[in-house]
C-alpha atoms as a PDB file:
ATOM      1  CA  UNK A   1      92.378  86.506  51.407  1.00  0.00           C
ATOM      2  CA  UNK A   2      91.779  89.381  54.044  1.00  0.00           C
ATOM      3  CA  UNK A   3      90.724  89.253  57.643  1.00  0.00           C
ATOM      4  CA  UNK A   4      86.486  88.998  57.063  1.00  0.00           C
ATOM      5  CA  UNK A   5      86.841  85.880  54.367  1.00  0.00           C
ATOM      6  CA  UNK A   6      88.059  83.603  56.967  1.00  0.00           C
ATOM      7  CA  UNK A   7      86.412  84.316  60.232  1.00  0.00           C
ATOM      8  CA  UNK A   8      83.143  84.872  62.183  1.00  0.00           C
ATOM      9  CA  UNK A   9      80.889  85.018  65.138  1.00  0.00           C
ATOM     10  CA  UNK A  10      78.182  82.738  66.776  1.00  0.00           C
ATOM     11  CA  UNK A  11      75.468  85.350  66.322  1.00  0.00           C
ATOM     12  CA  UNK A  12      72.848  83.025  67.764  1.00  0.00           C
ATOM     13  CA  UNK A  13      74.848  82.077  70.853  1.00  0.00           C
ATOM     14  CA  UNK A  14      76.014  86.438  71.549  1.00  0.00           C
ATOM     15  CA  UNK A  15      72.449  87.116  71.596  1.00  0.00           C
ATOM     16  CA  UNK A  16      71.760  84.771  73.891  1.00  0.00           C
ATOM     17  CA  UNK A  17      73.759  86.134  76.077  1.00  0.00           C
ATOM     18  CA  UNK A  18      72.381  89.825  75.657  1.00  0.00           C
ATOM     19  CA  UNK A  19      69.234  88.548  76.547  1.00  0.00           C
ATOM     20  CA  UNK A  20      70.237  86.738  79.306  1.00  0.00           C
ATOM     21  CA  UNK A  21      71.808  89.899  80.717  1.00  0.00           C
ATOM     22  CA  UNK A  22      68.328  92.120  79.935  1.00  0.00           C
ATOM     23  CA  UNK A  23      66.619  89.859  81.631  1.00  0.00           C
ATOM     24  CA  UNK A  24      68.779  89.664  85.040  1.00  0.00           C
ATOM     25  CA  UNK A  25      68.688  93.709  84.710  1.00  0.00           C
ATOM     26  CA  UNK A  26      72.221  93.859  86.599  1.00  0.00           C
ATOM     27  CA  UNK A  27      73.850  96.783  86.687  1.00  0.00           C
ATOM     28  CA  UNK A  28      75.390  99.437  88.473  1.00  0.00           C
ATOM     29  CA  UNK A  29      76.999 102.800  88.462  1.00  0.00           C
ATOM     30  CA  UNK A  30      80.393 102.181  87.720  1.00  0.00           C
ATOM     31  CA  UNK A  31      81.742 102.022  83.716  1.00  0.00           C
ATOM     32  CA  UNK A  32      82.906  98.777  83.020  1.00  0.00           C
ATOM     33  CA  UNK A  33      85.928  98.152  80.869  1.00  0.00           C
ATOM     34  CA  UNK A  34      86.228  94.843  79.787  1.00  0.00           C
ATOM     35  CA  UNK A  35      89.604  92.475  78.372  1.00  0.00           C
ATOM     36  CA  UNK A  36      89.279  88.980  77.132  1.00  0.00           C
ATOM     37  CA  UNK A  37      92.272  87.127  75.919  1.00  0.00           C
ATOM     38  CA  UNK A  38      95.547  85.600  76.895  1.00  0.00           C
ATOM     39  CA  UNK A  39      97.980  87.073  79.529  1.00  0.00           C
ATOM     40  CA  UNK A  40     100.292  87.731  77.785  1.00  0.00           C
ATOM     41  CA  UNK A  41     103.126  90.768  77.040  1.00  0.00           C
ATOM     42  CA  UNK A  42     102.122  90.933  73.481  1.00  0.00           C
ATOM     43  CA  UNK A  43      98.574  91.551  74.572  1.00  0.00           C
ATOM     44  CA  UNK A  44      99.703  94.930  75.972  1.00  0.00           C
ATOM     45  CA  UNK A  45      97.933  94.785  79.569  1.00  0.00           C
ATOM     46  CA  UNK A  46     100.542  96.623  81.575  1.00  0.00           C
ATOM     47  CA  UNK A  47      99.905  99.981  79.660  1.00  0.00           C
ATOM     48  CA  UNK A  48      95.979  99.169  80.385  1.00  0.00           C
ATOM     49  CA  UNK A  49      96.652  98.922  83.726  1.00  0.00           C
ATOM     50  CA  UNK A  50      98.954 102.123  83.670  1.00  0.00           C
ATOM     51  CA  UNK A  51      95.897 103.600  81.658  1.00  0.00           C
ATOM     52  CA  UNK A  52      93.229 103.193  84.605  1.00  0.00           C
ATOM     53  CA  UNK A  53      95.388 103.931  87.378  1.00  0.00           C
ATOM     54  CA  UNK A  54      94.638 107.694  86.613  1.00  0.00           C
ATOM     55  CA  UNK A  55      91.171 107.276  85.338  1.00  0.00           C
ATOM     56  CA  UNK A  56      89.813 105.640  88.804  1.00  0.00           C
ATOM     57  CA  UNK A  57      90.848 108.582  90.733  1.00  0.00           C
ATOM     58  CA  UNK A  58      88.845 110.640  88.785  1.00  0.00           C
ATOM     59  CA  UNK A  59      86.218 108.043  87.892  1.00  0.00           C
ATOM     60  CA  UNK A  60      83.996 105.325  89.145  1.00  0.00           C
ATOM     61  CA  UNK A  61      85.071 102.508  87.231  1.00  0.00           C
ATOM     62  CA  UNK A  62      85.783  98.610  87.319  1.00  0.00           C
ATOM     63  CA  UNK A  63      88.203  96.566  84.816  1.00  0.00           C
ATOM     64  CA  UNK A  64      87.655  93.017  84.235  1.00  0.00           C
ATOM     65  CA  UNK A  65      90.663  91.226  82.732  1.00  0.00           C
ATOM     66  CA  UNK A  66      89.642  88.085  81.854  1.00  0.00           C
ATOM     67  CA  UNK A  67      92.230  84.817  81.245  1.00  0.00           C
ATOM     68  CA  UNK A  68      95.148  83.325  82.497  1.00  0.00           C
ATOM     69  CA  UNK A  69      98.760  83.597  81.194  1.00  0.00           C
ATOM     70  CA  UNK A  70     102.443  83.806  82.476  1.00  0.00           C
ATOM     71  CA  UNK A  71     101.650  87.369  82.754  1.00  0.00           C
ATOM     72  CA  UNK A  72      99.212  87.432  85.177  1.00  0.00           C
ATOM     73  CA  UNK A  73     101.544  87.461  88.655  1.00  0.00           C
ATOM     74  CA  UNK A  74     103.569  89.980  87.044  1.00  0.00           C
ATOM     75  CA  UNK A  75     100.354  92.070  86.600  1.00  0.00           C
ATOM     76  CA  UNK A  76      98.777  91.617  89.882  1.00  0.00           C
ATOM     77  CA  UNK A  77     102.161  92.203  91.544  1.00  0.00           C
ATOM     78  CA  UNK A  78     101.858  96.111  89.759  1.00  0.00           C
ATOM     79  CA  UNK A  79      97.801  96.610  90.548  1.00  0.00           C
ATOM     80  CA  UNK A  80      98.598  95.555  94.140  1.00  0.00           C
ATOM     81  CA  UNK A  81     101.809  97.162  94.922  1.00  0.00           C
ATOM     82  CA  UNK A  82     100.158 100.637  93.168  1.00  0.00           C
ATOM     83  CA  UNK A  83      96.977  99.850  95.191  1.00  0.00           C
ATOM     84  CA  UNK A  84      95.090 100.069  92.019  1.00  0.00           C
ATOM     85  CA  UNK A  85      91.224  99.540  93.015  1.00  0.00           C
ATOM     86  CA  UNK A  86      89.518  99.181  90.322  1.00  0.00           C
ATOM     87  CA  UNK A  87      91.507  96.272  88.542  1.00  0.00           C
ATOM     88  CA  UNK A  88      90.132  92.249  88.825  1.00  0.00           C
ATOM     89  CA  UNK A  89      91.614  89.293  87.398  1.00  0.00           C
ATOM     90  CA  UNK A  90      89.222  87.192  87.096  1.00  0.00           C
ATOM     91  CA  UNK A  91      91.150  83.982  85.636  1.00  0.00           C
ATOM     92  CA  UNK A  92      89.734  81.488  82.726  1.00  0.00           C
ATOM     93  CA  UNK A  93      85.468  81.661  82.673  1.00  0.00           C
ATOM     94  CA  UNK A  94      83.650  78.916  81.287  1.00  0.00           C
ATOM     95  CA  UNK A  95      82.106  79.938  77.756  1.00  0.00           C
ATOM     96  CA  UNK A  96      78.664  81.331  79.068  1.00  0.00           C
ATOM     97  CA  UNK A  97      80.406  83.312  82.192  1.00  0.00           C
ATOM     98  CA  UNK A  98      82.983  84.864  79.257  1.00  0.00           C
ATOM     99  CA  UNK A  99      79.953  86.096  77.330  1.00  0.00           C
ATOM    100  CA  UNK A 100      77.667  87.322  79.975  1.00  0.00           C
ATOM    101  CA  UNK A 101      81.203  89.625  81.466  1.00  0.00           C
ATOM    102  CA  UNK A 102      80.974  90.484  77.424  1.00  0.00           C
ATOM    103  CA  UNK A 103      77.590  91.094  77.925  1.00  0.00           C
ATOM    104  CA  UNK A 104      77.447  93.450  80.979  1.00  0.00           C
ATOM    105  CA  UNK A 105      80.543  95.545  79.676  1.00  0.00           C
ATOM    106  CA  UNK A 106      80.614  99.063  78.577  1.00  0.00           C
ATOM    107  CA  UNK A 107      83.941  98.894  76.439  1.00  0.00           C
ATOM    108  CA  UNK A 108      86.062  96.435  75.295  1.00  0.00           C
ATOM    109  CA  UNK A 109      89.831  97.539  75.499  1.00  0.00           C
ATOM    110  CA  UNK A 110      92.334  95.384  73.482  1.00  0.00           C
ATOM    111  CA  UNK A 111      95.487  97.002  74.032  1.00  0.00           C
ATOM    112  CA  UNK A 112      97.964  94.353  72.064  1.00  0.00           C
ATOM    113  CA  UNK A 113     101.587  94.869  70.937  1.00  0.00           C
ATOM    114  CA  UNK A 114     100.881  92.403  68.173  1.00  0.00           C
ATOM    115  CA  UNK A 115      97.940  90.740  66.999  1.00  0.00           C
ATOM    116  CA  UNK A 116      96.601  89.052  63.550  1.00  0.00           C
ATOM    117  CA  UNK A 117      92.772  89.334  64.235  1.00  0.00           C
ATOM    118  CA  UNK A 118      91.520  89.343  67.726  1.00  0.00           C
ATOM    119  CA  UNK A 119      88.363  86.697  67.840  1.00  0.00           C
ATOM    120  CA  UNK A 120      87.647  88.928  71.535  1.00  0.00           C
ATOM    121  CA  UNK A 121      87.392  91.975  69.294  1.00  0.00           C
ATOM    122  CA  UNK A 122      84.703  90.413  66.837  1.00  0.00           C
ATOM    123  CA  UNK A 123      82.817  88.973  69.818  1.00  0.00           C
ATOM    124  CA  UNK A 124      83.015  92.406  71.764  1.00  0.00           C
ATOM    125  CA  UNK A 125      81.868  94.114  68.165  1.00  0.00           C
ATOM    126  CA  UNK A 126      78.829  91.296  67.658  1.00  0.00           C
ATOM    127  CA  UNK A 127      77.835  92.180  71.689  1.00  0.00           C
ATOM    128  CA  UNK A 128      77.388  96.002  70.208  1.00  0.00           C
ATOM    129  CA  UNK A 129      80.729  97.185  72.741  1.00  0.00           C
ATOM    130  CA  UNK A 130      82.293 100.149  71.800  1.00  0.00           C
ATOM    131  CA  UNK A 131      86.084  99.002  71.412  1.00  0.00           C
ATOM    132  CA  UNK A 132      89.205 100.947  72.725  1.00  0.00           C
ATOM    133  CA  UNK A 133      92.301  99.105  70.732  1.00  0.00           C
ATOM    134  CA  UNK A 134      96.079  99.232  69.246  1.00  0.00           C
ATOM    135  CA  UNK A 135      95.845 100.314  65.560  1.00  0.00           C
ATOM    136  CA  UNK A 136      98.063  97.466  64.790  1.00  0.00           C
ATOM    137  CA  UNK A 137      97.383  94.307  62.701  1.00  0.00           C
ATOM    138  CA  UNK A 138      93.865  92.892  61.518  1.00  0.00           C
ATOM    139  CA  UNK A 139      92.598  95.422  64.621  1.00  0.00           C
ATOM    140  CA  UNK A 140      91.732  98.473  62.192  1.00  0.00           C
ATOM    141  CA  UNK A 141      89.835  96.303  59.579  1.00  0.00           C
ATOM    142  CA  UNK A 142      87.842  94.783  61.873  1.00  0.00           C
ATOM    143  CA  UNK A 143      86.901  97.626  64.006  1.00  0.00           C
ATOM    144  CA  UNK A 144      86.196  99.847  61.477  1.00  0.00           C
ATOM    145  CA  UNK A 145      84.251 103.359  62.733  1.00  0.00           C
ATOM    146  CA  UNK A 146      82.953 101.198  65.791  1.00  0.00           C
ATOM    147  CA  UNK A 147      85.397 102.252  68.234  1.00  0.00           C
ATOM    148  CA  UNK A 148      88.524 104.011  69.006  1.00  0.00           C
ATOM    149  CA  UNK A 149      91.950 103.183  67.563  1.00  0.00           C
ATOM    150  CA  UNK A 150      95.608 104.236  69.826  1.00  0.00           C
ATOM    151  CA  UNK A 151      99.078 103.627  69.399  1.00  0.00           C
ATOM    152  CA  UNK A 152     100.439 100.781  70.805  1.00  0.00           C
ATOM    153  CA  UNK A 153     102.645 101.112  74.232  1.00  0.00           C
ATOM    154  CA  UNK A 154     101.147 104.508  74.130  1.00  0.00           C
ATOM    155  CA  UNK A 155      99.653 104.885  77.890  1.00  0.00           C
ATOM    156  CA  UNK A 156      98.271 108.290  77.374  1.00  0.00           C
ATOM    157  CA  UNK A 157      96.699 108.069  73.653  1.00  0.00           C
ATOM    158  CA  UNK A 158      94.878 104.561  75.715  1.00  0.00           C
ATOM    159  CA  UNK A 159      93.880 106.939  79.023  1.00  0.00           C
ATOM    160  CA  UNK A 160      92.126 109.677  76.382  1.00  0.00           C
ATOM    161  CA  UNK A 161      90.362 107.305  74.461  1.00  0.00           C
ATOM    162  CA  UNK A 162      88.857 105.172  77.605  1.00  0.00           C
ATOM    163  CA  UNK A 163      88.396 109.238  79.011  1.00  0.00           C
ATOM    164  CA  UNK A 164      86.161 109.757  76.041  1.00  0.00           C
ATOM    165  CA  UNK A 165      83.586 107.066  76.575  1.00  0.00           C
ATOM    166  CA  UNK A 166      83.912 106.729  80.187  1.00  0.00           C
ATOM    167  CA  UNK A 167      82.299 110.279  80.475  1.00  0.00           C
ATOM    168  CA  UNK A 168      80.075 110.708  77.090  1.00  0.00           C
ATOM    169  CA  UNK A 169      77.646 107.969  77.095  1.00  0.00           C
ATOM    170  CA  UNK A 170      75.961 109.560  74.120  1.00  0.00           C
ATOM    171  CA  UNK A 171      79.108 108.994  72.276  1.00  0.00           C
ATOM    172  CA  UNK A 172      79.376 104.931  73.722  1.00  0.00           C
ATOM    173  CA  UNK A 173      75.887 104.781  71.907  1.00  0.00           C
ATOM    174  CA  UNK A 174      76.878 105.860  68.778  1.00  0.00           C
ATOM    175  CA  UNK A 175      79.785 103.442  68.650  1.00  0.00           C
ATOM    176  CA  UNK A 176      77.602 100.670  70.500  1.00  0.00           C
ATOM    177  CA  UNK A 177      75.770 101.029  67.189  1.00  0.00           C
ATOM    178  CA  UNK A 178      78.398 101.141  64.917  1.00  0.00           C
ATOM    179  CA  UNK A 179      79.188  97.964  66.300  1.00  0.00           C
ATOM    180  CA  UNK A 180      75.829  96.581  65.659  1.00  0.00           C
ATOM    181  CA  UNK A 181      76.595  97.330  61.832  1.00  0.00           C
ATOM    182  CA  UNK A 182      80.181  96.248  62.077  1.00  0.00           C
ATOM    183  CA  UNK A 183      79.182  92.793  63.317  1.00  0.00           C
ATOM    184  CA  UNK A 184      76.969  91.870  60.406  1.00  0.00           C
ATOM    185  CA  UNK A 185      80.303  91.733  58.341  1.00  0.00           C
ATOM    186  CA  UNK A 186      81.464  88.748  60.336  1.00  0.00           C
ATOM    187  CA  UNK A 187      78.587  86.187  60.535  1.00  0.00           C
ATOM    188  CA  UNK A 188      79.484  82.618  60.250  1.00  0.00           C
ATOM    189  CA  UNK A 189      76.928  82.888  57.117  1.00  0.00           C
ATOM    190  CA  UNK A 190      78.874  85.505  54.828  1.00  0.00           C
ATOM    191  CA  UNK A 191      81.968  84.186  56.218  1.00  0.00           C
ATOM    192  CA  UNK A 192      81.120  80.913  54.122  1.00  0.00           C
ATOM    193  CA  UNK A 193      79.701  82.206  51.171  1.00  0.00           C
ATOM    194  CA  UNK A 194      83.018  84.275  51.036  1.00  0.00           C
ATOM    195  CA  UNK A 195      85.088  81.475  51.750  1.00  0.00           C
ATOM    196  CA  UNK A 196      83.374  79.731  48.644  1.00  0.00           C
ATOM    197  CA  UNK A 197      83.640  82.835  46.372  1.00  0.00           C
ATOM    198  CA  UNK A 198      87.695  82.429  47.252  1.00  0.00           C
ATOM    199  CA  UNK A 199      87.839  78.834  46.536  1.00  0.00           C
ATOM    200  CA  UNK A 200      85.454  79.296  43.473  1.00  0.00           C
ATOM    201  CA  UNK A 201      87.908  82.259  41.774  1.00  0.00           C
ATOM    202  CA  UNK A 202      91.444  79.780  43.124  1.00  0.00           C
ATOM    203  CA  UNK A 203      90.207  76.832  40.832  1.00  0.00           C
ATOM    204  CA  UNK A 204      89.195  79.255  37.791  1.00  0.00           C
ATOM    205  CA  UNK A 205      93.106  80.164  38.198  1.00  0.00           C
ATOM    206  CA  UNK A 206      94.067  76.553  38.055  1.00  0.00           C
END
């Protein structure tokens, strides 16, 4: 069974959200990179962190690492003792505060040493985010042509590809709707009907 027979997105409840975040109108200058997930080393955060520490002195820009994990005094001791700006934990959000930060994003980074499937990804794809990730695991299938795909532990492949949307907007847009496309492959509906078509063809084998 691959990746898309087995999982999917709350449509309903992500555009919610989106329209929540229309409706409030906030926004402001700076391009917003956005992480949602565990902190954790297999997640990979260190070489995001290493990735912005360049880009903000050349850019105005604001990460939002959202979650908790044994990771996370390790990784505020770095962004403090490098006096890196532009880096905020923000700790565990309730569901609706996760999705709005989803919401009000303009990438999603997932820079993981290991990962299976990456719910954050699917929810970040179903928001219409361009994604910035490690070509590594379930990551490629899901992503698909909606975002950019790096190396992982590879700090400067991570720093080009965040480069490249942070200053072509045009080019955010055409993977924002990419996205849009990408997402329709994951609703909880099709996930279903593909989950019966799997059971369906294992009992014909029987």
């Amino acid at each position: 069974m691959c990746i898309r027979d087995s999982h999917g997105v709350d449509h309903n409840e992500i555009e919610m959200a989106k329209q929540q975040v229309l409706q409030d109108g906030e926004k402001d200058k700076s391009v917003k990179i956005c992480f949602v997930g565990r902190l954790v080393k297999r997640k990979g955060l260190i070489y995001l962190i290493k990735a912005v520490e360049e880009l903000e002195k050349r850019y105005e820009i604001r990460v939002n690492i959202i979650g908790e994990g044994p990771e996370r005094k390790t990784l505020e001791h770095y962004v403090q003792s490098r006096n890196i700006r532009s880096v905020h934990f923000l700790g565990d959000l309730p569901r609706t505060n996760v999705l709005r930060e989803l919401a009000l994003c303009d990438i999603f980074c997932m820079p993981s040493l290991h990962e299976s499937l990456g719910i954050a990804v699917l929810e970040a794809l179903a928001m219409n985010k361009p994604v910035v990730a490690s070509n590594i695991g379930g990551i490629p299938e899901i992503v698909g042509r909606a975002g950019i795909l790096v190396p992982p532990r590879d700090v400067d492949a991570l720093s080009n590809a965040l480069e490249m949307l942070i200053v072509d907007p045009p080019l955010r847009s055409k993977l924002s709707e990419r996205a849009r496309e990408r997402a329709r492959e994951f609703t909880w509906d099709k996930t279903v009907e593909q989950l019966i078509h799997v059971y369906e063809k294992a009992l014909t084998l029987q």
